[in-house]
PDB file of N, CA and C in Angstrom:
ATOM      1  N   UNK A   1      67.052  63.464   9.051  1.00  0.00           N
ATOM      2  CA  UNK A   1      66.791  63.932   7.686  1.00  0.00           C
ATOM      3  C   UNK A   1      65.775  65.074   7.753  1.00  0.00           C
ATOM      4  N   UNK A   2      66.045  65.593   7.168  1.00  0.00           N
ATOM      5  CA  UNK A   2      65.154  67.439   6.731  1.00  0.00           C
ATOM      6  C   UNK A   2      64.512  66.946   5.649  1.00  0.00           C
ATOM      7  N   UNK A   3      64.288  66.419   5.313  1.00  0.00           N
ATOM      8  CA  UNK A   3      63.458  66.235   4.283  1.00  0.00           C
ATOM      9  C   UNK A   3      61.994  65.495   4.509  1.00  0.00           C
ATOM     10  N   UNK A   4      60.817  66.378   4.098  1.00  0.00           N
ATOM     11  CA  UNK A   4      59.280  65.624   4.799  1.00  0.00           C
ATOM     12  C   UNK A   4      58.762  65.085   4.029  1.00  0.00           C
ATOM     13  N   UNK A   5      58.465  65.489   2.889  1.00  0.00           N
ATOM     14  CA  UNK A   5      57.330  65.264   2.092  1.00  0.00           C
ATOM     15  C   UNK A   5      58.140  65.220   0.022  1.00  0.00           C
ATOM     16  N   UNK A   6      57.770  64.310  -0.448  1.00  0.00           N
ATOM     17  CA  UNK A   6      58.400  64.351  -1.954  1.00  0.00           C
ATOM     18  C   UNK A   6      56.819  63.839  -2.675  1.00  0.00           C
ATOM     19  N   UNK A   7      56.786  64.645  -3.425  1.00  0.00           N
ATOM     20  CA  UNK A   7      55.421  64.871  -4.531  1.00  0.00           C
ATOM     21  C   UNK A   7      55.685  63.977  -6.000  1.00  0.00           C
ATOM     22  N   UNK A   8      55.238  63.170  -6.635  1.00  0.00           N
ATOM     23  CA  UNK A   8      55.206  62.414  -7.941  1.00  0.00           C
ATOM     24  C   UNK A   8      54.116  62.935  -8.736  1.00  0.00           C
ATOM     25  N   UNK A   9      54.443  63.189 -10.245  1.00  0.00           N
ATOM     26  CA  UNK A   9      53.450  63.366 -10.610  1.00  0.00           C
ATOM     27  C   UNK A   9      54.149  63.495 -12.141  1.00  0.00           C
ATOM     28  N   UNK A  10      52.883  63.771 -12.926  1.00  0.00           N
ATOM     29  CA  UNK A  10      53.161  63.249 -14.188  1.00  0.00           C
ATOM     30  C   UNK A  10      52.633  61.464 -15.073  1.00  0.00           C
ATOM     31  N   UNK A  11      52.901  60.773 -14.469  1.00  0.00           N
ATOM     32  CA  UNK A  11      52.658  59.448 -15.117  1.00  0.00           C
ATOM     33  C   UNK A  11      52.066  58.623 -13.708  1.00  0.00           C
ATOM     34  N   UNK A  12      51.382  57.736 -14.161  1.00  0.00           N
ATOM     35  CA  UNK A  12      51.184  56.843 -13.074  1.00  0.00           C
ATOM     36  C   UNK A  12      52.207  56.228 -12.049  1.00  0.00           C
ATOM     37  N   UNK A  13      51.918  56.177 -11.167  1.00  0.00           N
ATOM     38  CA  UNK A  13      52.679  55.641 -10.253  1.00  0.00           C
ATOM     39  C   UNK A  13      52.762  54.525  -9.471  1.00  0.00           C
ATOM     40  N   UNK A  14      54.020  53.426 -10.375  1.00  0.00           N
ATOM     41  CA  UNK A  14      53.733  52.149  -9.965  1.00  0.00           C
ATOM     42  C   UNK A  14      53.711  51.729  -8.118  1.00  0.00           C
ATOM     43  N   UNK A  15      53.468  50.820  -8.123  1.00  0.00           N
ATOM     44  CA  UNK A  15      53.428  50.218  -6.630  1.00  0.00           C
ATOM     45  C   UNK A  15      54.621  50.053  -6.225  1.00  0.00           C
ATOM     46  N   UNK A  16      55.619  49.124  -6.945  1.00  0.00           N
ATOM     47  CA  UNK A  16      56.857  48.787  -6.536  1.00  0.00           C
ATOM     48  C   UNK A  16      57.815  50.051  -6.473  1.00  0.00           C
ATOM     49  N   UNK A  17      57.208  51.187  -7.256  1.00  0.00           N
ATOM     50  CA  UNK A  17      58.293  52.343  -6.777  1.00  0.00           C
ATOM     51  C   UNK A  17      58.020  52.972  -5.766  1.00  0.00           C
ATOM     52  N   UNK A  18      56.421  52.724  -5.160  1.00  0.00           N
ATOM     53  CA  UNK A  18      56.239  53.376  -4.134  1.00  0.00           C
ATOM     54  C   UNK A  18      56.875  52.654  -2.714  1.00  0.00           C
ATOM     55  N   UNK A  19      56.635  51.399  -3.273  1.00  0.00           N
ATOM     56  CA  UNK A  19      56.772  50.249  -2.195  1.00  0.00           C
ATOM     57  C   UNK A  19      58.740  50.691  -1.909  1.00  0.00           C
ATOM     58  N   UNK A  20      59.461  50.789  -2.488  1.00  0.00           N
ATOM     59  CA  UNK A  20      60.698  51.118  -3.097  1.00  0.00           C
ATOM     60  C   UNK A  20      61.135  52.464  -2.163  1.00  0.00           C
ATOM     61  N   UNK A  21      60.453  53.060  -2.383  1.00  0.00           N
ATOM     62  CA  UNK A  21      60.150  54.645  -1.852  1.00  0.00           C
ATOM     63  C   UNK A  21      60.057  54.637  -0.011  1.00  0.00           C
ATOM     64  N   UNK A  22      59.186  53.852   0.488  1.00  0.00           N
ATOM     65  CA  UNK A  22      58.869  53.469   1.420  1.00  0.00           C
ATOM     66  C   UNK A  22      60.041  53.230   2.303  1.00  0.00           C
ATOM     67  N   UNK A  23      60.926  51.770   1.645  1.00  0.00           N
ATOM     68  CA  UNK A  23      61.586  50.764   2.353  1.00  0.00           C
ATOM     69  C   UNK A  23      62.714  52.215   2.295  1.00  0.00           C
ATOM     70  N   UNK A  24      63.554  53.212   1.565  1.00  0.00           N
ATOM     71  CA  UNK A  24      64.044  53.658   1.378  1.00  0.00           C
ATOM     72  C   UNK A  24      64.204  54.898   2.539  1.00  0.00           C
ATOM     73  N   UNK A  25      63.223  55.552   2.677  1.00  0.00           N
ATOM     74  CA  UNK A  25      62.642  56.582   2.909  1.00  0.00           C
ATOM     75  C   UNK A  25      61.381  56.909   4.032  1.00  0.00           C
ATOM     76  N   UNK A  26      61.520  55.553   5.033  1.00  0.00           N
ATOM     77  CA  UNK A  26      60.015  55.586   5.829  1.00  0.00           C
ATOM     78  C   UNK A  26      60.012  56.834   6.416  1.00  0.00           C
ATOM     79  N   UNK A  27      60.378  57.934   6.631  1.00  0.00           N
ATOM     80  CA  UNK A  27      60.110  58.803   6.948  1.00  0.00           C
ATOM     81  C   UNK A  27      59.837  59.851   6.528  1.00  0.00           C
ATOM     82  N   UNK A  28      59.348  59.859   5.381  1.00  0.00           N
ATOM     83  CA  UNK A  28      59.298  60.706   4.166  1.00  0.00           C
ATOM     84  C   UNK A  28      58.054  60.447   3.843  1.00  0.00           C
ATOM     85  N   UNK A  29      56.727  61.621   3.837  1.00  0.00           N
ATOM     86  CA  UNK A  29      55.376  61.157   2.829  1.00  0.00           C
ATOM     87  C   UNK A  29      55.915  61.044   1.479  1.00  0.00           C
ATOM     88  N   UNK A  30      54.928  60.420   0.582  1.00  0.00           N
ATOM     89  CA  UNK A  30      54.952  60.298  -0.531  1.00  0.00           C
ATOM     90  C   UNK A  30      53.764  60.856  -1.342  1.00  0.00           C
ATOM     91  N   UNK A  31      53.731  61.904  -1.736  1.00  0.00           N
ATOM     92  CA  UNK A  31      52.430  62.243  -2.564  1.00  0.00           C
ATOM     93  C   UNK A  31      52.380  62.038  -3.916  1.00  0.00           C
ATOM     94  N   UNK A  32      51.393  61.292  -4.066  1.00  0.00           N
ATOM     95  CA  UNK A  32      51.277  61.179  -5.759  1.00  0.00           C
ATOM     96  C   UNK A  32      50.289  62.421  -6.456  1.00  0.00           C
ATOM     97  N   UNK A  33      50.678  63.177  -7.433  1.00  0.00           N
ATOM     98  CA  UNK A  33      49.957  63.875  -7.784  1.00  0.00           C
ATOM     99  C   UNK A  33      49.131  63.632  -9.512  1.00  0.00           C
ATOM    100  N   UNK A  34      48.440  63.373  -9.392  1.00  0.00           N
ATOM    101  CA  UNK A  34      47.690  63.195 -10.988  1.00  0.00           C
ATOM    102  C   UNK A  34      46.601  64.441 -11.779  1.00  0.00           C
ATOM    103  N   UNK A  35      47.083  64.951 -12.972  1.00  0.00           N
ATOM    104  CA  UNK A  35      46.539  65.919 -13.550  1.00  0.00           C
ATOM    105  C   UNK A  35      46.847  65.645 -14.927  1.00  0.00           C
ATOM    106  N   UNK A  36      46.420  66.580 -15.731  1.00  0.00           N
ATOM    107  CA  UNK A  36      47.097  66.418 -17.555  1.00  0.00           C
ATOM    108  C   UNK A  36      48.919  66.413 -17.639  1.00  0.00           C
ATOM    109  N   UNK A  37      48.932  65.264 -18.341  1.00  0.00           N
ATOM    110  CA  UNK A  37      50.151  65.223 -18.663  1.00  0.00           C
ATOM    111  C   UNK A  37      51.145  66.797 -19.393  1.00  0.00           C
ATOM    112  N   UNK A  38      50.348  67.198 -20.050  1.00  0.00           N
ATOM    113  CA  UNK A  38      51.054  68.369 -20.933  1.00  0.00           C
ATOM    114  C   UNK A  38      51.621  69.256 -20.225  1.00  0.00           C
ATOM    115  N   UNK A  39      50.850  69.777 -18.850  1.00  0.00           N
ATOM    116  CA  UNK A  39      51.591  70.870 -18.510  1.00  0.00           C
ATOM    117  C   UNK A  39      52.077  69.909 -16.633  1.00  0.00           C
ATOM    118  N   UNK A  40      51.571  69.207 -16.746  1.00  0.00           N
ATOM    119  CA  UNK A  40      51.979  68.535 -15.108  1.00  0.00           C
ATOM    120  C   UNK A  40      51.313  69.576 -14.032  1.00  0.00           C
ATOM    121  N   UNK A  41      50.096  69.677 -14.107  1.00  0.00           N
ATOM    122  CA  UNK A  41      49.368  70.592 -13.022  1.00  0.00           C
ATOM    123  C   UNK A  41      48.639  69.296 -13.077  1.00  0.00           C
ATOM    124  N   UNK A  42      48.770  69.230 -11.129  1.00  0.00           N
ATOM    125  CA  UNK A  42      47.777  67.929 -10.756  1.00  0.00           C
ATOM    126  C   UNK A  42      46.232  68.454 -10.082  1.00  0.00           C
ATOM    127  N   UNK A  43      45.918  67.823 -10.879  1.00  0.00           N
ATOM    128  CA  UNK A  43      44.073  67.739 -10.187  1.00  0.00           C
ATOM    129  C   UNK A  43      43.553  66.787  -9.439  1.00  0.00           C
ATOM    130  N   UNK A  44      44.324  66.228  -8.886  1.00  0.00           N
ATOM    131  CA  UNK A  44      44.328  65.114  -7.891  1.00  0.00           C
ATOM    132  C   UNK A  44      45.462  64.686  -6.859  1.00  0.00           C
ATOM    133  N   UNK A  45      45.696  64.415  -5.753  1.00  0.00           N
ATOM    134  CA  UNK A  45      46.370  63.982  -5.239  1.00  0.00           C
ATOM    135  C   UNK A  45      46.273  62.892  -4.059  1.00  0.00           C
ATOM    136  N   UNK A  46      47.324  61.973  -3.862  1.00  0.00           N
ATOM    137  CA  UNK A  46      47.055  60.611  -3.063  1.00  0.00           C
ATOM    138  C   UNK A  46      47.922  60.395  -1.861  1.00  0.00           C
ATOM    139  N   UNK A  47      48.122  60.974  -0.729  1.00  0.00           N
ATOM    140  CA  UNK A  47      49.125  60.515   0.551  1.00  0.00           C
ATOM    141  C   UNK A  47      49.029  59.005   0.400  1.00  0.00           C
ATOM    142  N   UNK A  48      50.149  58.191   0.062  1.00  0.00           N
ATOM    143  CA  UNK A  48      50.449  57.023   0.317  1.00  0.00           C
ATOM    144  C   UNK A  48      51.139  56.844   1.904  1.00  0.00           C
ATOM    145  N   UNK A  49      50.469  55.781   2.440  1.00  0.00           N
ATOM    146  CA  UNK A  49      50.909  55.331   3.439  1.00  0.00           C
ATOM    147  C   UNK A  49      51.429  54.163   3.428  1.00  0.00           C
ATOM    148  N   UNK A  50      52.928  53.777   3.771  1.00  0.00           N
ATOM    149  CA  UNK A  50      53.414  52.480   3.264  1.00  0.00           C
ATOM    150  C   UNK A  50      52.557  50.995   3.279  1.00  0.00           C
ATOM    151  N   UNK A  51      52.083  51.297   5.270  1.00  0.00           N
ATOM    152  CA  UNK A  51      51.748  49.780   5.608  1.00  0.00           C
ATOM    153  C   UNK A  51      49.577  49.698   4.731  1.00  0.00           C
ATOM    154  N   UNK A  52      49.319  50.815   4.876  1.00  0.00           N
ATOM    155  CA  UNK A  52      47.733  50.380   3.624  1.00  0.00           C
ATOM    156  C   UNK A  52      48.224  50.407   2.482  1.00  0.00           C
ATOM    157  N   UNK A  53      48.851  50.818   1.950  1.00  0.00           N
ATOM    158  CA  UNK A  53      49.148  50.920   0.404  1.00  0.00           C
ATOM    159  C   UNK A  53      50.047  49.409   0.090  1.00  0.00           C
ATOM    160  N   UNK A  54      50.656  48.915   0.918  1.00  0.00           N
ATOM    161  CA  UNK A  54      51.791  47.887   0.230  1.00  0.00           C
ATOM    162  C   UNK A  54      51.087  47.065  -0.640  1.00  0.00           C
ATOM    163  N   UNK A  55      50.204  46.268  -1.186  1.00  0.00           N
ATOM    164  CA  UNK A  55      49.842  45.452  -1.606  1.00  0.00           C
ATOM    165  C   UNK A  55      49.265  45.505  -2.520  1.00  0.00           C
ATOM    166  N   UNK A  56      48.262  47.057  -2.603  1.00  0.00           N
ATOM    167  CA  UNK A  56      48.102  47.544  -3.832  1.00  0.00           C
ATOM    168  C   UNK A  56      48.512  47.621  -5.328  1.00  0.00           C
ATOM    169  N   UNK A  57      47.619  46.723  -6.435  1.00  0.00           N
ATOM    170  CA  UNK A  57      47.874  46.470  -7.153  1.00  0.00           C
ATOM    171  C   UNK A  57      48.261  48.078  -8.005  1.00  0.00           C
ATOM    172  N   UNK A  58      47.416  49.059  -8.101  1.00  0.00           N
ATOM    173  CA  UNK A  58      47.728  50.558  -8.822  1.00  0.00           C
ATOM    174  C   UNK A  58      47.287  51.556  -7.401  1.00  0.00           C
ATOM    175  N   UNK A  59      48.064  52.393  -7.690  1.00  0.00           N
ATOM    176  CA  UNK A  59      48.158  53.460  -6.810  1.00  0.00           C
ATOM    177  C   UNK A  59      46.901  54.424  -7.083  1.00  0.00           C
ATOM    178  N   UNK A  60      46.042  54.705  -6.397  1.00  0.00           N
ATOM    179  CA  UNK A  60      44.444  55.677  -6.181  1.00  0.00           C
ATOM    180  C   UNK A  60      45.188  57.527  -7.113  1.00  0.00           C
ATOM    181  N   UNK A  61      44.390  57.019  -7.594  1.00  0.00           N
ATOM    182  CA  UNK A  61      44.076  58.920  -8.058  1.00  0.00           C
ATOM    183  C   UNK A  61      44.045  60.138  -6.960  1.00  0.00           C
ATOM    184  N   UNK A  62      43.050  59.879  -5.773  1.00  0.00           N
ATOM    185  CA  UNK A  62      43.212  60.336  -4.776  1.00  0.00           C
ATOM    186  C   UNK A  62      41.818  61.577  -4.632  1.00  0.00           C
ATOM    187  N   UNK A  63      42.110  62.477  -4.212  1.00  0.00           N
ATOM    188  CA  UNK A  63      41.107  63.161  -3.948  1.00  0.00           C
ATOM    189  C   UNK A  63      41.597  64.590  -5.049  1.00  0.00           C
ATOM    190  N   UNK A  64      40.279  65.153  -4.934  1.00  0.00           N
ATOM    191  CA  UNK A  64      40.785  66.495  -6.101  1.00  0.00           C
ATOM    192  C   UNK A  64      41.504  67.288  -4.900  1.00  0.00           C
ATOM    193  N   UNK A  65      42.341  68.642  -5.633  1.00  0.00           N
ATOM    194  CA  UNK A  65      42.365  69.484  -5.192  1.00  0.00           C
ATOM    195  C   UNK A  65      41.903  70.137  -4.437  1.00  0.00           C
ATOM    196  N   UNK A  66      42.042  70.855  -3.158  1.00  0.00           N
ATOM    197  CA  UNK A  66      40.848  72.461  -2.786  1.00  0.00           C
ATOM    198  C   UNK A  66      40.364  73.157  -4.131  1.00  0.00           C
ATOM    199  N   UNK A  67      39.256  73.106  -3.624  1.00  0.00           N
ATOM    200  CA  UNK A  67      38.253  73.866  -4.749  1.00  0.00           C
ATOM    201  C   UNK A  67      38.104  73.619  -6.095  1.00  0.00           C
ATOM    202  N   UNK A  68      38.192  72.515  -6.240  1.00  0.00           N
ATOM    203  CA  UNK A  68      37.777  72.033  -7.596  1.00  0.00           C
ATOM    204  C   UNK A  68      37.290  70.215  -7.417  1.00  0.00           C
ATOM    205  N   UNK A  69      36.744  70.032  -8.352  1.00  0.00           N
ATOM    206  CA  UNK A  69      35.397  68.861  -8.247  1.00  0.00           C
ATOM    207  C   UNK A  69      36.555  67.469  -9.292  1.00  0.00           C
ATOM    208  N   UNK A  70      36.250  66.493  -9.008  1.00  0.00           N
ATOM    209  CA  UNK A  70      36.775  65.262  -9.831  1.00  0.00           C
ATOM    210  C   UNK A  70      35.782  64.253 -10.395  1.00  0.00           C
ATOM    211  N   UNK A  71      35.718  64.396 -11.458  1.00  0.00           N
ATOM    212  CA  UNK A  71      34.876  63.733 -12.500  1.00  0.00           C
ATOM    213  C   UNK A  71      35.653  61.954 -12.713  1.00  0.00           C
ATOM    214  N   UNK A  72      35.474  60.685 -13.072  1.00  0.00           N
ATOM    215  CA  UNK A  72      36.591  59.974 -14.103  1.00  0.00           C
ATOM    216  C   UNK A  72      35.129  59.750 -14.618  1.00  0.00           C
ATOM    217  N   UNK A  73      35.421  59.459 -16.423  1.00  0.00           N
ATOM    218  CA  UNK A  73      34.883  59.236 -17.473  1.00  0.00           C
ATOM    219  C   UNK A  73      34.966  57.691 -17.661  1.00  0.00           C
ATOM    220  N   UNK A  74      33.925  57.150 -18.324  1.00  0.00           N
ATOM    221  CA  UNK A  74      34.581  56.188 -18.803  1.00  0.00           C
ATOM    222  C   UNK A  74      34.382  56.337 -20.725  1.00  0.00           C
ATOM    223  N   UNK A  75      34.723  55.589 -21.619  1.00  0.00           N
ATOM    224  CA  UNK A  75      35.198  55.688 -22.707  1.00  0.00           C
ATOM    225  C   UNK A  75      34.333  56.434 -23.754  1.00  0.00           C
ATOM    226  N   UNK A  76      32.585  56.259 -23.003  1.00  0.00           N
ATOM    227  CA  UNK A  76      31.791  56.892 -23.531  1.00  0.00           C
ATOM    228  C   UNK A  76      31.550  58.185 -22.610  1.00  0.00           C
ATOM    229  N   UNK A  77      32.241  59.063 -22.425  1.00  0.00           N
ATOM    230  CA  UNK A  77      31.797  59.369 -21.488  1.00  0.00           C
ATOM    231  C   UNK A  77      31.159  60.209 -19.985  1.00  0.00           C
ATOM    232  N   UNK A  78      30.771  59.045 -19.988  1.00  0.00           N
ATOM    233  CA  UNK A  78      29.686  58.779 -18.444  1.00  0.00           C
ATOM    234  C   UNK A  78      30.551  58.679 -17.430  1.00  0.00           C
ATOM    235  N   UNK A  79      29.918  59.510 -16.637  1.00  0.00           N
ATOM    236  CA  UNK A  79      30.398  59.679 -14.971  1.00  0.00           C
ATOM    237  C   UNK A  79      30.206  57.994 -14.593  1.00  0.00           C
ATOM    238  N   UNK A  80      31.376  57.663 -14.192  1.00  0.00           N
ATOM    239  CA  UNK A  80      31.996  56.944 -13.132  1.00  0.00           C
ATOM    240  C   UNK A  80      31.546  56.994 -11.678  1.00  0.00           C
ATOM    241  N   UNK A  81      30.762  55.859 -11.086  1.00  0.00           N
ATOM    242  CA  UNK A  81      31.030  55.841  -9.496  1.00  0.00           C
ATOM    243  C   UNK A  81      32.494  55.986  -8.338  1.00  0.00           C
ATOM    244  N   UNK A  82      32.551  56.140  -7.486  1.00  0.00           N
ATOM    245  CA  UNK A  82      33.772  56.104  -6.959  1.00  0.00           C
ATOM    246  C   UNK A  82      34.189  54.449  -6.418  1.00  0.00           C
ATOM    247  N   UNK A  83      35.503  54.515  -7.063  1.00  0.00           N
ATOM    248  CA  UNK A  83      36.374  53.233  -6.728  1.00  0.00           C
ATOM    249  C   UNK A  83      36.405  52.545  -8.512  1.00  0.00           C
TER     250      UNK A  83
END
């Protein structure tokens, strides 16, 4: 297969589709990408790896982009620790 790498993005990304993705496709990365829904530019992205990721209840946000910083809020909000 020619095919390396397939990117997700837009909505969260459940486990069982990744898990799904995996059994399907082990040779294929899976990148999840997370940013504003409106225009689908991700400000985050997550290399899933089948055998650490399987069990995972929600799939990680991941790390920002090159050259730009990642904040999460919470409802009031205040900067968030990581995890």
């Amino acid at each position: 297969i020619s095919l390396k790498r397939v990117f997700a993005g837009g909505e969260p990304l459940a486990p069982h589709t990744a898990a799904r993705f995996a059994s399907l496709l082990p040779q294929v990365s899976l990148i999840h990408g997370y940013g504003p829904t409106e225009a689908t530019v991700d400000a985050a992205f997550y290399v899933l790896d089948p055998e650490r990721d399987r069990d995972r209840l929600r799939i990680p946000i991941g790390k920002p982009v090159p050259g730009a910083r990642l904040y999460v809020l919470d409802p009031h909000l205040a900067v968030q620790p990581c995890g």
